[in-house]
PDB file of N, CA and C in Angstrom:
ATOM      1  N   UNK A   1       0.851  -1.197   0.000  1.00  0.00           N
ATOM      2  CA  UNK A   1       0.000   0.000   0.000  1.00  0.00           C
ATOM      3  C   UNK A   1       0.884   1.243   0.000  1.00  0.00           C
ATOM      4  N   UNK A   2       0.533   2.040  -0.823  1.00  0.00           N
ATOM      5  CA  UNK A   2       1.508   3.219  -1.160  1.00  0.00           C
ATOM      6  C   UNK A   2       1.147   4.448  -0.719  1.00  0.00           C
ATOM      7  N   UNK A   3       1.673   5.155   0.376  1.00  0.00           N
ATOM      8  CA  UNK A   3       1.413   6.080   1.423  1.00  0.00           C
ATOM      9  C   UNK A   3       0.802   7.412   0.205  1.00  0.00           C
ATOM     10  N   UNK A   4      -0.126   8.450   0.705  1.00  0.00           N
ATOM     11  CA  UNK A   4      -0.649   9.189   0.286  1.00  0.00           C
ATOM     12  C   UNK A   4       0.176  10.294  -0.632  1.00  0.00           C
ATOM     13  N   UNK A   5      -0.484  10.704  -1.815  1.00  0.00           N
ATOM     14  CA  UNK A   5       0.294  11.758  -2.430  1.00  0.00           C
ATOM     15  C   UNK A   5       0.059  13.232  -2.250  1.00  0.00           C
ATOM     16  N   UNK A   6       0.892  14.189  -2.749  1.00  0.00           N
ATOM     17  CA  UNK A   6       1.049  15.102  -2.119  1.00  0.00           C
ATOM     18  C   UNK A   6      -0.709  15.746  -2.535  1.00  0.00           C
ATOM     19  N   UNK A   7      -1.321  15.471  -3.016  1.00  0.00           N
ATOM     20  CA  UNK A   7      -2.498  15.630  -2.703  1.00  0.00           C
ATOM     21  C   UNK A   7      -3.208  15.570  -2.130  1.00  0.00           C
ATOM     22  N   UNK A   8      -3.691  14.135  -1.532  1.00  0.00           N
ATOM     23  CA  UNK A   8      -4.206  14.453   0.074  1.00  0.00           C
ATOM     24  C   UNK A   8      -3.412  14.756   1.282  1.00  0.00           C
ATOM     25  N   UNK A   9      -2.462  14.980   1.098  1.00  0.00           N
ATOM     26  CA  UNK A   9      -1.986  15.782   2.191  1.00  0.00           C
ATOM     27  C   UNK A   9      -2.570  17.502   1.965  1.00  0.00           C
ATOM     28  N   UNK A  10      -2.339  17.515   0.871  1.00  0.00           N
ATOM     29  CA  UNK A  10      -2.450  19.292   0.526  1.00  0.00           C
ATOM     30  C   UNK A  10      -4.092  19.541   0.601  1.00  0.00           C
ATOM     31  N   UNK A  11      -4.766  18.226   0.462  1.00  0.00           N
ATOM     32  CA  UNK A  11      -6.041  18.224   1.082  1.00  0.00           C
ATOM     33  C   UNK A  11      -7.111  18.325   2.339  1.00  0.00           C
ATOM     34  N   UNK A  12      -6.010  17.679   3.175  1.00  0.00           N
ATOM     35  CA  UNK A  12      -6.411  17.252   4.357  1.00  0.00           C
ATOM     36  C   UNK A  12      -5.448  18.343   4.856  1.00  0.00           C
ATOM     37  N   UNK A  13      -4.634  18.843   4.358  1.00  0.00           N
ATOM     38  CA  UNK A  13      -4.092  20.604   5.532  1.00  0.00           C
ATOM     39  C   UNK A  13      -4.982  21.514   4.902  1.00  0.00           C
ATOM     40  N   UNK A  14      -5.513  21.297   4.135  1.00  0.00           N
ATOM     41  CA  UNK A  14      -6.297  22.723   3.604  1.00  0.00           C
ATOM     42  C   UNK A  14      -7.727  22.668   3.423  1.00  0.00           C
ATOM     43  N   UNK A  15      -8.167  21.387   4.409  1.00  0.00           N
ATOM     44  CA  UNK A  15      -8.847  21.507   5.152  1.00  0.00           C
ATOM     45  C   UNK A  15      -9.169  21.585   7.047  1.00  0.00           C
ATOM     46  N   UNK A  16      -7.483  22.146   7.032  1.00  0.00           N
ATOM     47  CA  UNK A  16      -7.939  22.336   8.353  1.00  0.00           C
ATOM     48  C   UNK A  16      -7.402  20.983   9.232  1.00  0.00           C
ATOM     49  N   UNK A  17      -7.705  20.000   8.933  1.00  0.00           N
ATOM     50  CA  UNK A  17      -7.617  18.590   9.528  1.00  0.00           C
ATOM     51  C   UNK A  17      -5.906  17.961   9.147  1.00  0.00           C
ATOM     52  N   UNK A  18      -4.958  18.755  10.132  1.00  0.00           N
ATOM     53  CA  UNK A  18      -3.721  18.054  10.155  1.00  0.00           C
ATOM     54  C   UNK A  18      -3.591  17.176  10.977  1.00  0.00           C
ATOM     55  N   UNK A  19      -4.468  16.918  12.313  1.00  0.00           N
ATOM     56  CA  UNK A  19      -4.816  16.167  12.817  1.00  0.00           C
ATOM     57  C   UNK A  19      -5.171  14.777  12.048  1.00  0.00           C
ATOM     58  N   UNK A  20      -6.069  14.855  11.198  1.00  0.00           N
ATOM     59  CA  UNK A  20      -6.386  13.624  10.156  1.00  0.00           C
ATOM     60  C   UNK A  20      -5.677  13.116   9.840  1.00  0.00           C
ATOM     61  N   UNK A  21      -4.567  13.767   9.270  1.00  0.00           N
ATOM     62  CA  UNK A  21      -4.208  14.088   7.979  1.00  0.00           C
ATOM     63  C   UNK A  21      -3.296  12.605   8.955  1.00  0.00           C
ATOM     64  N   UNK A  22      -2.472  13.654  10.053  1.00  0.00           N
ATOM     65  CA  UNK A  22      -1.313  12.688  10.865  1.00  0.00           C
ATOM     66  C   UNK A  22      -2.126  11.408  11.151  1.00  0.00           C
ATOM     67  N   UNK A  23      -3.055  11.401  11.478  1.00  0.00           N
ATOM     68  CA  UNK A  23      -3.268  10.107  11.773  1.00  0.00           C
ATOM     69  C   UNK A  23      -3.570   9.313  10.890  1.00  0.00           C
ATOM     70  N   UNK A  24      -4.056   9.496  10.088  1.00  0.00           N
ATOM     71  CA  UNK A  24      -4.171   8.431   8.329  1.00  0.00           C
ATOM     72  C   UNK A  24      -2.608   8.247   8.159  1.00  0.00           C
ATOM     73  N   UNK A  25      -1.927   9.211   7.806  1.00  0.00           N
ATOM     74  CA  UNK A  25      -0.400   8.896   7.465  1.00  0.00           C
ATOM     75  C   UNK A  25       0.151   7.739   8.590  1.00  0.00           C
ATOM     76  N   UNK A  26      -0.183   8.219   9.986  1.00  0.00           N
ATOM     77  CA  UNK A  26       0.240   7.357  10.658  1.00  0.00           C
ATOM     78  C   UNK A  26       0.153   6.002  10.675  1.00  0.00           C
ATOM     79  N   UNK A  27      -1.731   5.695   9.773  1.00  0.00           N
ATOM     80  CA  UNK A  27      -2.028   4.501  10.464  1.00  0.00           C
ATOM     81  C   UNK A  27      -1.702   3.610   8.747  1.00  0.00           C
ATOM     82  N   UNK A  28      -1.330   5.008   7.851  1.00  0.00           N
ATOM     83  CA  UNK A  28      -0.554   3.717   7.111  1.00  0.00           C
ATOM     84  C   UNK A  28       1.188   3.926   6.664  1.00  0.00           C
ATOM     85  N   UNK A  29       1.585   4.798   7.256  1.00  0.00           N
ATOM     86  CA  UNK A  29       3.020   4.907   6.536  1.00  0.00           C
ATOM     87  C   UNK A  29       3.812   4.476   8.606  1.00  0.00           C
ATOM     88  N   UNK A  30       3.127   5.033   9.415  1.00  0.00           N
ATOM     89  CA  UNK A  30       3.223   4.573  10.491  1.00  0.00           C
ATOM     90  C   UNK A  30       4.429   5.613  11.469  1.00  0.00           C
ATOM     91  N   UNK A  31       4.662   6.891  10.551  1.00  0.00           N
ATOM     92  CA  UNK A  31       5.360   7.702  10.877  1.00  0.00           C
ATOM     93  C   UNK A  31       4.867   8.853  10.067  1.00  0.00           C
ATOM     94  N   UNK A  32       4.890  10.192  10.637  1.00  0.00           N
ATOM     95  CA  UNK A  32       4.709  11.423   9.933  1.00  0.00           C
ATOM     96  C   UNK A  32       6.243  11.773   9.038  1.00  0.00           C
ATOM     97  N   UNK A  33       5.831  11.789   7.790  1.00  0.00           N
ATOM     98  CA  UNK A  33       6.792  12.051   6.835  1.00  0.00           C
ATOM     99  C   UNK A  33       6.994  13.551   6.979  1.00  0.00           C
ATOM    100  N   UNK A  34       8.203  14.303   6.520  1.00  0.00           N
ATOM    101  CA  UNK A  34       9.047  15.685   6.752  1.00  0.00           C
ATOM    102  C   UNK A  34       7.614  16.136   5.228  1.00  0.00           C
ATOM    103  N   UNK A  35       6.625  17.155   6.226  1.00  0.00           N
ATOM    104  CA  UNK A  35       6.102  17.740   4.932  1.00  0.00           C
ATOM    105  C   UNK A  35       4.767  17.962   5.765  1.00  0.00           C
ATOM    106  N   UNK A  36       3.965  17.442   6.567  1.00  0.00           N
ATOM    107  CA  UNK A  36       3.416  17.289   7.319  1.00  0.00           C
ATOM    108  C   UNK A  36       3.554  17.988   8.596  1.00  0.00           C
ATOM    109  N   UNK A  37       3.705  17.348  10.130  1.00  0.00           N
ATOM    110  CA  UNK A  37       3.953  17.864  11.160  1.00  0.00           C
ATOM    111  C   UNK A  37       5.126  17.133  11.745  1.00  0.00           C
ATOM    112  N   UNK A  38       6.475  16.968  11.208  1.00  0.00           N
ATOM    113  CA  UNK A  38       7.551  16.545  11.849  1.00  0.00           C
ATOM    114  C   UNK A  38       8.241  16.666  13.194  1.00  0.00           C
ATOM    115  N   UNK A  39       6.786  17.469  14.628  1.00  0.00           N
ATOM    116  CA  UNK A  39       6.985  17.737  15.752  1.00  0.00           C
ATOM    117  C   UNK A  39       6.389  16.478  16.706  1.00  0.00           C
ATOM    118  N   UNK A  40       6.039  15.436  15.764  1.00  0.00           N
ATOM    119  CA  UNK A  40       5.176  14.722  16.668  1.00  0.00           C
ATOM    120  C   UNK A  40       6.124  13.832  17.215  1.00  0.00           C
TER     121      UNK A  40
END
C-alpha cells in the first residue's frame, strides 16, 4: 500500500484537519513524513 500523495496531504491541511491528515499517514506509513507535522 503506497502512502498518500502530495495531494491528500495538501487536502487534508487545507482543510484544516492536520490532525487527520497525521493520523491516516500514521495509520498507514506509520510515521509522519518531513512535509506534514515533523513535531510529533
Amino acid at each position: 500500500m503506497t502512502p498518500p500523495a502530495p495531494y491528500e496531504k495538501s487536502k487534508f491541511l487545507g482543510s484544516g484537519g492536520s490532525m487527520v491528515a497525521r493520523l491516516k499517514l500514521k495509520g498507514i506509513d506509520g510515521r509522519a513524513p518531513p512535509g506534514v507535522e515533523p513535531a510529533a
